[in-house]
N, C-alpha and C. Protein backbone atom coordinates (compact mmCIF):
# COMPACT_ATOMS: atom_id res chain seq x y z
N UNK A 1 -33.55 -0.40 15.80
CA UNK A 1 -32.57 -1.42 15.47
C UNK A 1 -31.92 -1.88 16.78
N UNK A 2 -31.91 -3.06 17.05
CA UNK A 2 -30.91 -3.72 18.49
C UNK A 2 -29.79 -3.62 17.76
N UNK A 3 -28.75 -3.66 19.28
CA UNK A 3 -27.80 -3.98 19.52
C UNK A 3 -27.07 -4.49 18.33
N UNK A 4 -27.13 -5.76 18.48
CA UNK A 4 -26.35 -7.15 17.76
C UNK A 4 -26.46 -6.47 16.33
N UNK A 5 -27.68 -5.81 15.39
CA UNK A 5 -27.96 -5.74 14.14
C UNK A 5 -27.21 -4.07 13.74
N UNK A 6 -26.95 -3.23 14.53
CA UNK A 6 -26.12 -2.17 14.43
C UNK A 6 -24.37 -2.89 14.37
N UNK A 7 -24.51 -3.39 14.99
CA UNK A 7 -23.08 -3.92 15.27
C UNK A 7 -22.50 -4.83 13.61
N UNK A 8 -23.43 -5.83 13.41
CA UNK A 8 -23.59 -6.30 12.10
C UNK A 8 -23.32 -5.62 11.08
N UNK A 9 -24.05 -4.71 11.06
CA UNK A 9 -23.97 -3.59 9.72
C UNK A 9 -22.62 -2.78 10.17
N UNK A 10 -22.00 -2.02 11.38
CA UNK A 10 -20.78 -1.70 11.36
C UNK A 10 -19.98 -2.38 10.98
N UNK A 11 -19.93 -3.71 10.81
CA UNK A 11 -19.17 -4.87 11.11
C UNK A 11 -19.05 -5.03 9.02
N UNK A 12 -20.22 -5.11 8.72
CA UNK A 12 -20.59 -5.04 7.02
C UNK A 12 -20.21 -4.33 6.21
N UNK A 13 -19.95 -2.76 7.20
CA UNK A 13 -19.52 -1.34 6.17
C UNK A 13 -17.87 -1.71 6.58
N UNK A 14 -17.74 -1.69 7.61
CA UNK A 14 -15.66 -1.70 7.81
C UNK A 14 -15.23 -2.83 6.37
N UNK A 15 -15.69 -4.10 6.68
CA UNK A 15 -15.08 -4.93 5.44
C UNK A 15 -15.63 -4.46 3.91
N UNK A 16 -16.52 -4.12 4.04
CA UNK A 16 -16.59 -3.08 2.43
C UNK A 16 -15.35 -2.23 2.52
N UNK A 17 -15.38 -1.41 3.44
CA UNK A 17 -14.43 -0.23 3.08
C UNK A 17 -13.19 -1.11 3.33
N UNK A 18 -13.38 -1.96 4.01
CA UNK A 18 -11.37 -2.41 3.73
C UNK A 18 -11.22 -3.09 2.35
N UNK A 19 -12.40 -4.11 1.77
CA UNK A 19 -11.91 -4.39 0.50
C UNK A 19 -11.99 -3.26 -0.86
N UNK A 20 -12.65 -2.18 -0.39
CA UNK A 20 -12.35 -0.91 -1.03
C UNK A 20 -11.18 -0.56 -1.09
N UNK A 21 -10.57 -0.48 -0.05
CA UNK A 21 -8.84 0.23 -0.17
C UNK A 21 -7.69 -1.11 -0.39
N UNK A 22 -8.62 -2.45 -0.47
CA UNK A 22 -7.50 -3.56 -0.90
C UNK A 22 -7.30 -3.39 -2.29
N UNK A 23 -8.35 -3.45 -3.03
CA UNK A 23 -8.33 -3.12 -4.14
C UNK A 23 -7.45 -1.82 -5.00
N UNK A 24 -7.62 -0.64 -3.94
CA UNK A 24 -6.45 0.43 -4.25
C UNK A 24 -5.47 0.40 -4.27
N UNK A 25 -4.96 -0.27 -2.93
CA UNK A 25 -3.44 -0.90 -2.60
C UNK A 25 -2.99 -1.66 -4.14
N UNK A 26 -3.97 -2.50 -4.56
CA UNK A 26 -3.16 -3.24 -5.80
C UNK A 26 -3.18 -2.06 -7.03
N UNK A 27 -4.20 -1.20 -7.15
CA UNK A 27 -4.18 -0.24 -8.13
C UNK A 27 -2.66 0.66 -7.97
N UNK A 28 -2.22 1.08 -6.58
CA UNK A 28 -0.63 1.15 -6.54
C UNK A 28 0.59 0.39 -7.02
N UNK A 29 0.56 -0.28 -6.69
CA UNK A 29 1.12 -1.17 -7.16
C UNK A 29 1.31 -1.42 -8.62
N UNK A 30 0.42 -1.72 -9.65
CA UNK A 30 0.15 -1.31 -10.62
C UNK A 30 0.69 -0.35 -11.42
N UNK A 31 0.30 1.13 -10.66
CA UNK A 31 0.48 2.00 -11.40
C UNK A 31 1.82 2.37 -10.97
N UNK A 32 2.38 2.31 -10.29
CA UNK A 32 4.29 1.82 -9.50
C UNK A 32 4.90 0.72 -11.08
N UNK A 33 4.91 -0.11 -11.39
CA UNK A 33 4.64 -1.12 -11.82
C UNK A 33 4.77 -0.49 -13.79
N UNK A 34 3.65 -0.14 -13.83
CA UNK A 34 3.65 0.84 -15.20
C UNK A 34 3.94 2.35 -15.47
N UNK A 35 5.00 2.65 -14.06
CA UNK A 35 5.13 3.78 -14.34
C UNK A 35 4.06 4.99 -14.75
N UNK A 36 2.56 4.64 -14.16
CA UNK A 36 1.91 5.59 -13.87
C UNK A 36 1.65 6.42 -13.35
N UNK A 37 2.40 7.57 -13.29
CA UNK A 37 2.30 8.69 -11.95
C UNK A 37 1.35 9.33 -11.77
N UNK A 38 0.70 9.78 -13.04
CA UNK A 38 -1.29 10.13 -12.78
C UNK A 38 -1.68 9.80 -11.64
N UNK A 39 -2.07 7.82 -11.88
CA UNK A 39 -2.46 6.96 -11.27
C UNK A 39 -2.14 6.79 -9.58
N UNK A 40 -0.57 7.45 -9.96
CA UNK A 40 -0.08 7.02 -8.58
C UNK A 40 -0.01 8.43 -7.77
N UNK A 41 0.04 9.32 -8.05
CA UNK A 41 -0.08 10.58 -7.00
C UNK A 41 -1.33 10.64 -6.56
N UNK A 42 -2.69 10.39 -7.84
CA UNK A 42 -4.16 10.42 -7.58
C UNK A 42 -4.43 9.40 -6.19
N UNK A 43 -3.28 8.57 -6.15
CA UNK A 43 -3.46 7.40 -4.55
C UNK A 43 -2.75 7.79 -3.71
N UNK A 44 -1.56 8.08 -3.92
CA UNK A 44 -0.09 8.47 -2.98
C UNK A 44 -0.19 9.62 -3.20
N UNK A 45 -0.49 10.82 -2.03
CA UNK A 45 -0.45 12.10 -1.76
C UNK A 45 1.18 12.66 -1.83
N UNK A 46 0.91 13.74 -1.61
CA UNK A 46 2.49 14.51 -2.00
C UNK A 46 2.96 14.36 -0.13
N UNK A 47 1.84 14.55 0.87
CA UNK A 47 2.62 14.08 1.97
C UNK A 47 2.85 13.00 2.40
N UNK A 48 3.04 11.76 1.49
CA UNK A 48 2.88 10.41 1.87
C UNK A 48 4.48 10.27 1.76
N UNK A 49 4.95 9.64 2.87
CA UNK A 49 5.97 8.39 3.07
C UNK A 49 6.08 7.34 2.88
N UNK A 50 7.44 6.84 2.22
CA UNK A 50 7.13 5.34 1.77
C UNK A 50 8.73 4.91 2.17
N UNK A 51 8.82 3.55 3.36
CA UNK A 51 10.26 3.82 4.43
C UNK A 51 10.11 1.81 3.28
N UNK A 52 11.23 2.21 2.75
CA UNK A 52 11.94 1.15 2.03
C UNK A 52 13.02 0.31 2.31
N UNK A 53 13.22 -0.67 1.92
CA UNK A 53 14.75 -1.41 2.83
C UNK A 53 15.62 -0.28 2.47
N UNK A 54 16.07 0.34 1.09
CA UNK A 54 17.30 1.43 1.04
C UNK A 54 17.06 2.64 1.94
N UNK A 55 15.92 3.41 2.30
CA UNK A 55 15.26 4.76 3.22
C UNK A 55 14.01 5.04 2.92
N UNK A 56 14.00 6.19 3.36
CA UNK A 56 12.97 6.57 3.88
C UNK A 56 12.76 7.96 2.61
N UNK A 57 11.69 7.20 2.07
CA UNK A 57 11.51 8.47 0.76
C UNK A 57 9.87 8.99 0.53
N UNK A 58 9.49 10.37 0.63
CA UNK A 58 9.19 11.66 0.57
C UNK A 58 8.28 10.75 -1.12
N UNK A 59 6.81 11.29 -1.28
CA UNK A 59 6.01 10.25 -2.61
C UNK A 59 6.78 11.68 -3.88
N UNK A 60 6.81 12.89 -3.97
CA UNK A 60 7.85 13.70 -5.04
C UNK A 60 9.20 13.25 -5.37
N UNK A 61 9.58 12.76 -4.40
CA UNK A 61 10.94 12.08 -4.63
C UNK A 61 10.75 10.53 -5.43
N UNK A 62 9.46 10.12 -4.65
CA UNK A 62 9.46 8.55 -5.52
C UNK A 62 9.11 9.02 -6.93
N UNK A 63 7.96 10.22 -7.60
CA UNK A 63 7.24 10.50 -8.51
C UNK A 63 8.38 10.80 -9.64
N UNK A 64 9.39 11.52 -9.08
CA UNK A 64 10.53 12.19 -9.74
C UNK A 64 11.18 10.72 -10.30
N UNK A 65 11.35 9.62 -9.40
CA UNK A 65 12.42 8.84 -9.69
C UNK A 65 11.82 7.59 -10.38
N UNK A 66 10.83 7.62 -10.94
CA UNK A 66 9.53 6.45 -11.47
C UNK A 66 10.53 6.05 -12.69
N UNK A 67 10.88 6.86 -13.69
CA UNK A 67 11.35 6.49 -14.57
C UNK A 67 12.86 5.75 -14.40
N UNK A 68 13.37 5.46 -13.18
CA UNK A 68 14.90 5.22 -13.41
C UNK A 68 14.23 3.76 -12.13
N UNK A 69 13.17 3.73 -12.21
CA UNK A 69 12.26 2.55 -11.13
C UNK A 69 11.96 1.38 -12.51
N UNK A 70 12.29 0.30 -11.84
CA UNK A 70 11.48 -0.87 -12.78
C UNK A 70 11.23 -1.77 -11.70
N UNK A 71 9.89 -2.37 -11.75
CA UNK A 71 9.21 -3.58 -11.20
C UNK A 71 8.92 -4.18 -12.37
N UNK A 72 9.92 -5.28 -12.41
CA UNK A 72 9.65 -6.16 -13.45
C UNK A 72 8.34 -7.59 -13.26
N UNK A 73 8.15 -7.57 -11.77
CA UNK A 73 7.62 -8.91 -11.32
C UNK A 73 7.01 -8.55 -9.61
N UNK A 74 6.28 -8.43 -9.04
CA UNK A 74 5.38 -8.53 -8.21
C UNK A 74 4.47 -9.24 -7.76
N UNK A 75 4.06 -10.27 -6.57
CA UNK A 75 3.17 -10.74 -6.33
C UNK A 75 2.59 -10.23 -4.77
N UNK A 76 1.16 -9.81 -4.50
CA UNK A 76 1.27 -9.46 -3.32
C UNK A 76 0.05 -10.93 -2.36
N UNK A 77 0.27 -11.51 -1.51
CA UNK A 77 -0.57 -12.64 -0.80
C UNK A 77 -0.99 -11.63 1.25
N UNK A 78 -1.89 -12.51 1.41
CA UNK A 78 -2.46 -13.06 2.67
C UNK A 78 -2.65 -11.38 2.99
N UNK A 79 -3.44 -10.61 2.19
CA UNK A 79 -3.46 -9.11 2.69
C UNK A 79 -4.31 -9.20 3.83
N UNK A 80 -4.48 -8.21 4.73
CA UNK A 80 -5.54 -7.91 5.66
C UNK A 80 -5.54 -6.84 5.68
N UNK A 81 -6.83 -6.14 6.49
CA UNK A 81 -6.95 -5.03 7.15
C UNK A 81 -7.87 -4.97 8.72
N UNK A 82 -7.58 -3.41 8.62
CA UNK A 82 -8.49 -3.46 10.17
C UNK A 82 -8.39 -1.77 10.18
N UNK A 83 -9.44 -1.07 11.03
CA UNK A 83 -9.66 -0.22 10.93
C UNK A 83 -9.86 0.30 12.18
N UNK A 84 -8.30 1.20 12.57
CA UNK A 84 -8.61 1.63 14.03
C UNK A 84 -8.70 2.60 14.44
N UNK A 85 -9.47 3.32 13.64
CA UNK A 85 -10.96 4.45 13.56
C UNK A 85 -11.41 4.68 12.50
N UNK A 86 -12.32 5.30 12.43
CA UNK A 86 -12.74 5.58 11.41
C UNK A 86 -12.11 6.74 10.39
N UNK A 87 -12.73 6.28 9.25
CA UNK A 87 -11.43 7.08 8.19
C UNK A 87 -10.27 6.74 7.71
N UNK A 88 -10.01 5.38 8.77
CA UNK A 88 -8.17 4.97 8.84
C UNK A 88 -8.40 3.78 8.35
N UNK A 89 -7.62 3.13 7.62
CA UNK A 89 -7.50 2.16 6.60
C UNK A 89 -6.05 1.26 7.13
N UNK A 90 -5.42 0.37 7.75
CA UNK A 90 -4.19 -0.27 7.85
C UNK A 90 -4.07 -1.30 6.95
N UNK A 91 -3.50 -1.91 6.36
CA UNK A 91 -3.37 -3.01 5.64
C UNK A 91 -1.93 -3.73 5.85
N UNK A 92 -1.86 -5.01 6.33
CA UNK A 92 -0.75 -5.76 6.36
C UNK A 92 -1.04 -6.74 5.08
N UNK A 93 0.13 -6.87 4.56
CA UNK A 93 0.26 -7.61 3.80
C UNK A 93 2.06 -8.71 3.26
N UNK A 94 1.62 -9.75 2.38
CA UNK A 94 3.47 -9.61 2.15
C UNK A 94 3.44 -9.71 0.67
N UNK A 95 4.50 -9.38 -0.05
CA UNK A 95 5.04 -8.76 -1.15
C UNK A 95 5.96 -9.62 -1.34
N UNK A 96 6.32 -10.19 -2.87
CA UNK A 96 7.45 -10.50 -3.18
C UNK A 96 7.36 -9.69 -4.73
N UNK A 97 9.00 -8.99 -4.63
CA UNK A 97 9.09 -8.34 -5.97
C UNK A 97 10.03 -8.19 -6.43
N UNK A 98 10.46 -7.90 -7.85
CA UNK A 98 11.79 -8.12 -8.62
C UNK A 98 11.94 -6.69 -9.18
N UNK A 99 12.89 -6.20 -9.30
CA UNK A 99 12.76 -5.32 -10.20
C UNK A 99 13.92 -4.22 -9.78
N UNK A 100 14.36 -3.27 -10.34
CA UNK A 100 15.83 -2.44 -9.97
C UNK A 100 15.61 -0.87 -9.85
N UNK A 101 16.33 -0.47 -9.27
CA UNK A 101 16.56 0.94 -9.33
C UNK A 101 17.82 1.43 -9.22
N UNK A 102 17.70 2.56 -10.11
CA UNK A 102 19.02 3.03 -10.77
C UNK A 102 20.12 1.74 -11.40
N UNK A 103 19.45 0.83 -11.78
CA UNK A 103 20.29 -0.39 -12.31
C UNK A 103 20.89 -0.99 -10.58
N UNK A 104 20.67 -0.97 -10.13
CA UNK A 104 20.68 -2.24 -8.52
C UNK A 104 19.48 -2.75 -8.31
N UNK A 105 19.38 -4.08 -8.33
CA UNK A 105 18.23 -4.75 -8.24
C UNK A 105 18.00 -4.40 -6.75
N UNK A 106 16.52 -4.67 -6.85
CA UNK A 106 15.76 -4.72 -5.45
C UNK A 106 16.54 -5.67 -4.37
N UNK A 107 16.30 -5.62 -2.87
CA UNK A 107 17.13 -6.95 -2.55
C UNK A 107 15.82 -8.27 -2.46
N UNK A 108 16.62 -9.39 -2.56
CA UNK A 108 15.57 -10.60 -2.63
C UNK A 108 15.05 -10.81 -1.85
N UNK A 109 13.95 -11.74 -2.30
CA UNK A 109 13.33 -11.93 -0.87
C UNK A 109 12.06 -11.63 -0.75
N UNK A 110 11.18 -12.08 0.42
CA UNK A 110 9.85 -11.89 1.01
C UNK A 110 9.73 -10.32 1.72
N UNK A 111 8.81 -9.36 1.22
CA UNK A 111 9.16 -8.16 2.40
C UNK A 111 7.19 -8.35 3.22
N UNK A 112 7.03 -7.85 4.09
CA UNK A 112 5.85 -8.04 4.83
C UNK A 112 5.53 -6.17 4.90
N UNK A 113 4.26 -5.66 4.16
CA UNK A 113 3.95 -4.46 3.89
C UNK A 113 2.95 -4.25 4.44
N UNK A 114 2.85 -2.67 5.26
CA UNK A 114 2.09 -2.40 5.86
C UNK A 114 1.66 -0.93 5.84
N UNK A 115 0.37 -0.44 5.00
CA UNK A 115 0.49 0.41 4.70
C UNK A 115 -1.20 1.35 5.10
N UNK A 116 -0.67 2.62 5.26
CA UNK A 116 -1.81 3.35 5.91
C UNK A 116 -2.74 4.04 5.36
N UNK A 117 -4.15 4.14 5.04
CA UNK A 117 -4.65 4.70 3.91
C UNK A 117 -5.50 5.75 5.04
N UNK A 118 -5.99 7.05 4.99
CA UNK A 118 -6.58 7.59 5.21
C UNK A 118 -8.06 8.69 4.35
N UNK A 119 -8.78 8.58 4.94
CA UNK A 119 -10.21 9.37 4.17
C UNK A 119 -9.85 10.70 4.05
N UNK A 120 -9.86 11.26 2.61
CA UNK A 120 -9.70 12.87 2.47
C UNK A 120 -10.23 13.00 1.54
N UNK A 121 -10.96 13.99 1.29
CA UNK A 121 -12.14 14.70 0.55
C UNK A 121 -13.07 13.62 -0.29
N UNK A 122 -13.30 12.77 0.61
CA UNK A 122 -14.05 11.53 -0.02
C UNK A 122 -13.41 10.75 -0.82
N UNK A 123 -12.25 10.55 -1.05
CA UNK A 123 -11.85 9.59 -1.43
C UNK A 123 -10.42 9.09 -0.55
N UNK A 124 -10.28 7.66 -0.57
CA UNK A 124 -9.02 7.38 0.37
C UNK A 124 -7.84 7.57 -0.16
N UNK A 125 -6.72 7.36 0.55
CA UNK A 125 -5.22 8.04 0.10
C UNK A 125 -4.56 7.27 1.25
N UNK A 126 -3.12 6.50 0.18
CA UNK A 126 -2.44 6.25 1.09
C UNK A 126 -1.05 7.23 1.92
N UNK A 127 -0.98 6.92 2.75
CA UNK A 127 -0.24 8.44 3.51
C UNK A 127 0.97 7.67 4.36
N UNK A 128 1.43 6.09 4.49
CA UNK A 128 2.69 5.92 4.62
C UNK A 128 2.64 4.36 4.36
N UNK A 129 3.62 3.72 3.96
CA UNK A 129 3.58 2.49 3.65
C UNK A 129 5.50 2.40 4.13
N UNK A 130 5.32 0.91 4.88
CA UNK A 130 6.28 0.44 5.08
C UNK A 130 6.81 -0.68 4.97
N UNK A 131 7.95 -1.22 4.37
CA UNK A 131 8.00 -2.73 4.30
C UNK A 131 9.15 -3.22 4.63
N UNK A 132 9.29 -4.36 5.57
CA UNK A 132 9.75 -5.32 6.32
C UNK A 132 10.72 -6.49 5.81
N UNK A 133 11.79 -6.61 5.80
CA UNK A 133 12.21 -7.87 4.76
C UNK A 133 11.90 -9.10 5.93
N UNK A 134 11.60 -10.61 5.58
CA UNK A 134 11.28 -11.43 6.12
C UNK A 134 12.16 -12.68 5.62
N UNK A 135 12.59 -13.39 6.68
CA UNK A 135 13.95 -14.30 6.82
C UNK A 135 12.61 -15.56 6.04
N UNK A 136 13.12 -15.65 4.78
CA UNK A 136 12.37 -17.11 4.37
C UNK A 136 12.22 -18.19 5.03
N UNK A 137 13.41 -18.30 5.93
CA UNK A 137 13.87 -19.66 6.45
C UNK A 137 12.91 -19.61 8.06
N UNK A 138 12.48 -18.92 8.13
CA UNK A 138 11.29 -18.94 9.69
C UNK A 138 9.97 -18.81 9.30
């Protein structure tokens, strides 16, 4: 096999595997969403971080607090990825979402999410996700 046609096919498997873990990212979401914690620990590991406009919360602490969580409304646009090694999954994306915790709504607004998926025991897992609030007006 040349050059150029190895490169091709690396080039063929990375965007498989990133629209593999795009697709997961929304299965989070989702299962966030319907209060699926099955769903959502089976994606979000027990050592995963998730750094929110309120802090920085530990995925047992989010799992614990699912039920006092509502996402009433979610849309996520313009996702990407890129993969800077192998095994490693990044995804930028932006998020707009509604919904309250502990009865305080979310704050408004556009947030820009960026979240890290890594390869473990053959299947991927996300292991920190972070999101960004973004000034509408720029």
């Amino acid at each position: 096999m040349n050059r150029r046609a190895g490169k091709n096919s690396k080039m063929r498997s990375a965007e498989a595997t990133i629209q593999t873990v795009t697709t997961l990212e929304t299965e989070v979401w989702k299962a966030a969403q319907q209060r699926d914690a099955a769903t959502f620990t089976r994606l979000v590991p027990a050592d995963a971080i998730m750094i929110f406009q309120s802090g920085i919360v530990r995925q047992p602490d989010y799992v614990a607090t699912m039920p006092e969580r509502t996402i009433s409304h979610y849309e996520l646009g313009y996702m990407r990825g890129f993969m800077p090694a192998p095994g490693t999954v990044i995804l930028i994306y932006e998020a707009t979402r509604a919904g309250s915790f502990r009865g305080k709504s979310f704050p408004p607004g556009c947030v820009v999410e960026s979240t890290t998926w890594v390869q473990r025991d053959g299947g991927w897992v996300a292991v920190l996700n972070q999101e960004t609030p973004v000034d509408a007006d720029k």
